[in-house]
C-alpha atoms as a PDB file:
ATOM      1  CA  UNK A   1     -10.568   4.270 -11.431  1.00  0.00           C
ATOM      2  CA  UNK A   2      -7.490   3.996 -12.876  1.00  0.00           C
ATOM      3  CA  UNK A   3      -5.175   0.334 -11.779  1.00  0.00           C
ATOM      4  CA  UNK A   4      -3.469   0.934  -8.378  1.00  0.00           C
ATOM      5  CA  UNK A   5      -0.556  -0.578  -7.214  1.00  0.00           C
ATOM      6  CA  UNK A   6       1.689  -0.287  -3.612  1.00  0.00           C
ATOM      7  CA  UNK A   7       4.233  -1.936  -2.103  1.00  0.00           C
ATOM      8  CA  UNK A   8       5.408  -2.630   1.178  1.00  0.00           C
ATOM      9  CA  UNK A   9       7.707  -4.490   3.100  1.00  0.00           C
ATOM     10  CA  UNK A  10       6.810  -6.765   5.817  1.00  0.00           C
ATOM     11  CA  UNK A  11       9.117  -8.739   8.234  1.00  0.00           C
ATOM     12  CA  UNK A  12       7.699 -12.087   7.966  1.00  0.00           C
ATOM     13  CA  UNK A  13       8.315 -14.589   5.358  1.00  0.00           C
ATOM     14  CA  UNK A  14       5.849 -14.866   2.164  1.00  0.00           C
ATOM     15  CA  UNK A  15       3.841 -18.003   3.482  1.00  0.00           C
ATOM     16  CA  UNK A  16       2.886 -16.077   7.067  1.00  0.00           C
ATOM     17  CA  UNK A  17       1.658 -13.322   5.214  1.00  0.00           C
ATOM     18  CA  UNK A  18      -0.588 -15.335   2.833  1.00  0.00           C
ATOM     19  CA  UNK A  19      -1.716 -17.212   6.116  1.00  0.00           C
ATOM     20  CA  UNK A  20      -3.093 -13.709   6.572  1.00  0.00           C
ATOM     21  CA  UNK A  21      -4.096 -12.570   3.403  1.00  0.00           C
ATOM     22  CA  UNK A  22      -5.820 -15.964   2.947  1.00  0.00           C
ATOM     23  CA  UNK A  23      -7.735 -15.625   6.631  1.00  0.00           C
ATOM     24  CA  UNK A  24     -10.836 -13.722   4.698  1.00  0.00           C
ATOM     25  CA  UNK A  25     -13.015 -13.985   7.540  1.00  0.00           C
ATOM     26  CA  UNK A  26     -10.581 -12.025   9.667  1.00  0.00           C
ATOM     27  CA  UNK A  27     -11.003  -8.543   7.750  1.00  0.00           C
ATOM     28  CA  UNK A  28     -13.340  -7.207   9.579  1.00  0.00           C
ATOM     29  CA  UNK A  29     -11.301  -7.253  13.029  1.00  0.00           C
ATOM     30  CA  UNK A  30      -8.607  -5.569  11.342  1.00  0.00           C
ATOM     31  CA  UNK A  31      -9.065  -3.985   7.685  1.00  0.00           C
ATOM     32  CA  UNK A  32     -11.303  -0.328   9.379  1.00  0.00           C
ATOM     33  CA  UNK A  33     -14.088  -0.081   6.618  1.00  0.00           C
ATOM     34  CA  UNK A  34     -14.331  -3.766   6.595  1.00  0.00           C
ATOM     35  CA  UNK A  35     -17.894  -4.833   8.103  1.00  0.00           C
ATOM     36  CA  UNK A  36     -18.619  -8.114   7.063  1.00  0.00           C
ATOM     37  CA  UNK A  37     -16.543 -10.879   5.180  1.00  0.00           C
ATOM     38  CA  UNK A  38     -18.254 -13.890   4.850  1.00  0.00           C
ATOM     39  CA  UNK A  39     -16.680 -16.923   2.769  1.00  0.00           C
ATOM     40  CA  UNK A  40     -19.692 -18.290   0.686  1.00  0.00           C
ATOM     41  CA  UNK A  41     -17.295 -21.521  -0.752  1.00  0.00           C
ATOM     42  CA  UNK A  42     -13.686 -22.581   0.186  1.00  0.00           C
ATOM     43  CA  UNK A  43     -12.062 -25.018  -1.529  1.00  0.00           C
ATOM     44  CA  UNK A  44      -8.128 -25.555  -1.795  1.00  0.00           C
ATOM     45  CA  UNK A  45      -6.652 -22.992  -2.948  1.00  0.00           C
ATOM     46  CA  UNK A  46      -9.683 -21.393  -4.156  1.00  0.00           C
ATOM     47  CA  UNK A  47     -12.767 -18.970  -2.296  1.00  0.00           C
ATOM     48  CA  UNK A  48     -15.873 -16.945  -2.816  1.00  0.00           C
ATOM     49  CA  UNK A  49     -15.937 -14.322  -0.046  1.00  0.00           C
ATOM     50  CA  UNK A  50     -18.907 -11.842   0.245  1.00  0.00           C
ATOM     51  CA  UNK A  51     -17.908  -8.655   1.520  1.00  0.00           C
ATOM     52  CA  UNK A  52     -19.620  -5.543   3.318  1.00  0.00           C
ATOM     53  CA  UNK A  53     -17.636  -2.303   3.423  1.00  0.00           C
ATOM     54  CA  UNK A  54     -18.413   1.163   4.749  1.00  0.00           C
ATOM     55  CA  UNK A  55     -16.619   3.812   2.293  1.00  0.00           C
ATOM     56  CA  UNK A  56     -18.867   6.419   2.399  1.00  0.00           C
ATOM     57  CA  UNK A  57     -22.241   4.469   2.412  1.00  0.00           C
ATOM     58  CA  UNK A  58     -22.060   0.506   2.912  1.00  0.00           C
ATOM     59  CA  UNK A  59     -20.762  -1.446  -0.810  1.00  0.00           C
ATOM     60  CA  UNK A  60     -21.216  -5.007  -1.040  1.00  0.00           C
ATOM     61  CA  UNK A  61     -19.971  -7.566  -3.448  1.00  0.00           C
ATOM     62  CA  UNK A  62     -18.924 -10.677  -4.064  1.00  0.00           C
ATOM     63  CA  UNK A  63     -14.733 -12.149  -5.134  1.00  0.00           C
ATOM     64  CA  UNK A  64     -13.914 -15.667  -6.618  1.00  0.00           C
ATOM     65  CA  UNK A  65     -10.107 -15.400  -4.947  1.00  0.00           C
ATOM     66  CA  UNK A  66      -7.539 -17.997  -6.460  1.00  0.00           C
ATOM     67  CA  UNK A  67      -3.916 -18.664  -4.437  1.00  0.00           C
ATOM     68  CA  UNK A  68      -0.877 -19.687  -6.765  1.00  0.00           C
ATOM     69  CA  UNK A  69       1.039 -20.979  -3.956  1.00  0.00           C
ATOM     70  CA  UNK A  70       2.846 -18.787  -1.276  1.00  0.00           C
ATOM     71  CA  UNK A  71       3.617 -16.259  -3.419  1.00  0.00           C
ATOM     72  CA  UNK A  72       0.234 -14.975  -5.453  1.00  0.00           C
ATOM     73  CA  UNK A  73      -3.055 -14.321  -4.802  1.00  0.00           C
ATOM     74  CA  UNK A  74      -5.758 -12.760  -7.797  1.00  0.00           C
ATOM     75  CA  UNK A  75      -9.210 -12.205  -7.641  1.00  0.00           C
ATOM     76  CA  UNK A  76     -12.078 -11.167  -9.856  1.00  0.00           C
ATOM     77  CA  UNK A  77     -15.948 -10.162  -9.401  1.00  0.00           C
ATOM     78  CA  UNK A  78     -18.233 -11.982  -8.714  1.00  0.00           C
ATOM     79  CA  UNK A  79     -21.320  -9.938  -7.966  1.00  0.00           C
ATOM     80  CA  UNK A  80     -22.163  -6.678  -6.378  1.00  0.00           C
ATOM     81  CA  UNK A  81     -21.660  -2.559  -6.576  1.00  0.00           C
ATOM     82  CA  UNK A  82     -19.024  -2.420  -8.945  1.00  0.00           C
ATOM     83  CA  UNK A  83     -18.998  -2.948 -13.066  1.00  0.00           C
ATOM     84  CA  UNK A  84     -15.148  -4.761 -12.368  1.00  0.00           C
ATOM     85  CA  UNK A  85     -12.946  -5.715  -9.572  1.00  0.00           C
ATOM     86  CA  UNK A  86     -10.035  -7.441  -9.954  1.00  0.00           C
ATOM     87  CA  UNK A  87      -6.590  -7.492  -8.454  1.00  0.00           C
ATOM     88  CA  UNK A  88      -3.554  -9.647  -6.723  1.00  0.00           C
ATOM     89  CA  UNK A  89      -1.287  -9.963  -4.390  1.00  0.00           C
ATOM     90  CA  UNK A  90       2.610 -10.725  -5.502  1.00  0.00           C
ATOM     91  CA  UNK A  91       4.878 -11.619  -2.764  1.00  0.00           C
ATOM     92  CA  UNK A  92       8.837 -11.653  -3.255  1.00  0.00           C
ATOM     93  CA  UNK A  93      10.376 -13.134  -0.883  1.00  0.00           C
ATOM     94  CA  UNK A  94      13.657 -11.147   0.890  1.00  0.00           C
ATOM     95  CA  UNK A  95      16.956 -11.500   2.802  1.00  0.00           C
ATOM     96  CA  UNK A  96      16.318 -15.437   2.627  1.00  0.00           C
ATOM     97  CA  UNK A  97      12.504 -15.501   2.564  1.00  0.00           C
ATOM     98  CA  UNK A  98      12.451 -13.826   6.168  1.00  0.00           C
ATOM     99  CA  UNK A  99      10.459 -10.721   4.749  1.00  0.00           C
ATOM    100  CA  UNK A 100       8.336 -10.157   2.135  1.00  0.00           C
ATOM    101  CA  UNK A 101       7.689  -7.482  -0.311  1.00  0.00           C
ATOM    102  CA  UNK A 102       3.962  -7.569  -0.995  1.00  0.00           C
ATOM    103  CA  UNK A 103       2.928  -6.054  -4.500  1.00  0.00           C
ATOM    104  CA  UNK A 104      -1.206  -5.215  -4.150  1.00  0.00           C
ATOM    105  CA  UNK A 105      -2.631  -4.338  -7.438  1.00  0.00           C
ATOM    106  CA  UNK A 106      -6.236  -3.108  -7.949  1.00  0.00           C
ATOM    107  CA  UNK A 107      -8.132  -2.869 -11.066  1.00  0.00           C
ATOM    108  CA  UNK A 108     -11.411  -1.238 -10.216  1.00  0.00           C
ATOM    109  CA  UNK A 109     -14.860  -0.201 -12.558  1.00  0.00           C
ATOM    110  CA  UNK A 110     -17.056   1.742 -10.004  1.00  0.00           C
ATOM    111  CA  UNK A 111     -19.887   1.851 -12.825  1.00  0.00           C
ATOM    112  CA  UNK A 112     -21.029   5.545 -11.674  1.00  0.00           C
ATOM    113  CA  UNK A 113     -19.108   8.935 -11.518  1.00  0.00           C
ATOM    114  CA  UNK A 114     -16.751   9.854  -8.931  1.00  0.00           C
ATOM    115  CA  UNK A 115     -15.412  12.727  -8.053  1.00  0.00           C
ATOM    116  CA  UNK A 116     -11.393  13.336  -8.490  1.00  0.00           C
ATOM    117  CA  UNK A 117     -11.155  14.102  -4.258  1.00  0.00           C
ATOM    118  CA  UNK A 118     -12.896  10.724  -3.580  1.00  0.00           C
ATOM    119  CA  UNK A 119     -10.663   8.950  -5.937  1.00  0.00           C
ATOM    120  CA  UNK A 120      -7.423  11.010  -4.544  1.00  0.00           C
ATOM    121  CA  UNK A 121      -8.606   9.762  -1.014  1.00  0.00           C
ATOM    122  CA  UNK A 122      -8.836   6.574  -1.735  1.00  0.00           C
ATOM    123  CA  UNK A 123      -5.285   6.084  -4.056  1.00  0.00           C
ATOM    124  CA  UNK A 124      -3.331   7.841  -1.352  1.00  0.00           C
ATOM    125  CA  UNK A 125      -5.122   6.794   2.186  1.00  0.00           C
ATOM    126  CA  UNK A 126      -7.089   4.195   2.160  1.00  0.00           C
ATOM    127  CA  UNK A 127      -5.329   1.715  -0.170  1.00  0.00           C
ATOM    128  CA  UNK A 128      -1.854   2.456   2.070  1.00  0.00           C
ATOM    129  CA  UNK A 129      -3.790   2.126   5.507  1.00  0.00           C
ATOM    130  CA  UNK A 130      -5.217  -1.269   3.965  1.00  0.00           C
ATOM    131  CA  UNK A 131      -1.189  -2.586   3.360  1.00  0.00           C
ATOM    132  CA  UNK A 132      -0.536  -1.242   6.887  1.00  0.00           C
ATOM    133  CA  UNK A 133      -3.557  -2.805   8.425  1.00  0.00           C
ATOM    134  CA  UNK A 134      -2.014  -6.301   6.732  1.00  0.00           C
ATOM    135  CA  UNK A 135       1.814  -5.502   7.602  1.00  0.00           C
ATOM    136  CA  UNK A 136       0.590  -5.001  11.354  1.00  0.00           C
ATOM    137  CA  UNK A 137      -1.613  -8.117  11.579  1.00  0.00           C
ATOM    138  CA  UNK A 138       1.406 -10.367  10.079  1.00  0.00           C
ATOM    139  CA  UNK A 139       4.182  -9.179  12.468  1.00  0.00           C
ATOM    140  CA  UNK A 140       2.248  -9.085  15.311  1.00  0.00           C
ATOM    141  CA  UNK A 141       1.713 -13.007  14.373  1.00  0.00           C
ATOM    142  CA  UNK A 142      -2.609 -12.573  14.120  1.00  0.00           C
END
């Protein structure tokens, strides 16, 4: 799969959202394909997070996540269904760090053929429902 990035703008400032982002054991009651997030480690600034997702059968895997204050968040692979997974979050703060722009990048290695359409649906659907899924649980203050 080839690296996917989106933006979107959020009306809360960058810390709230990576109070969010950060709150791994939330997914699930907000993120749609999410089943299961479980944090395995936490440390400051640092966490292993097991997830369970349902895109078209149930994928599970492991992330080391590392936060670079308010503003970043990257993540590699662990473990699990995919040959790579890496990615970040990048959050600019706006008008006076009252909003945020969030940057989400994906770098994903599915290890197995897939077709074009199931690529196509998840570059233009799922990856913008997953920013709106975030955007909604921010402003409405989780």
């Amino acid at each position: 799969m080839p690296v996917a990035q989106r933006s979107i703008e959020i009306d809360v400032p960058p810390a709230s959202l990576m109070g969010v982002i950060c709150d791994f054991a939330a997914y699930p009651r907000f993120l749609p394909d999410m089943e299961e997030a479980t944090v395995l480690r936490a440390e400051p600034d640092r966490w292993s997070v097991r997830y369970a997702l349902r895109i078209i059968r149930r994928v599970e895997y492991t992330l080391d996540h590392v936060r670079e204050g308010d503003t970043r968040l990257r993540w590699q692979l662990v473990e699990g269904a995919f040959k790579s997974n890496s990615g970040s979050w990048e959050l600019e703060p706006l008008d006076g760090g009252t909003r945020t722009r969030a940057t989400y990048t994906l770098d994903i290695d599915l290890g197995m053929f897939v077709p074009g359409s199931v690529l196509k649906t998840l570059l233009e659907h799922n990856l913008p429902a997953t920013l709106a899924a975030f955007k909604r649980r921010a402003e409405l203050g989780h």
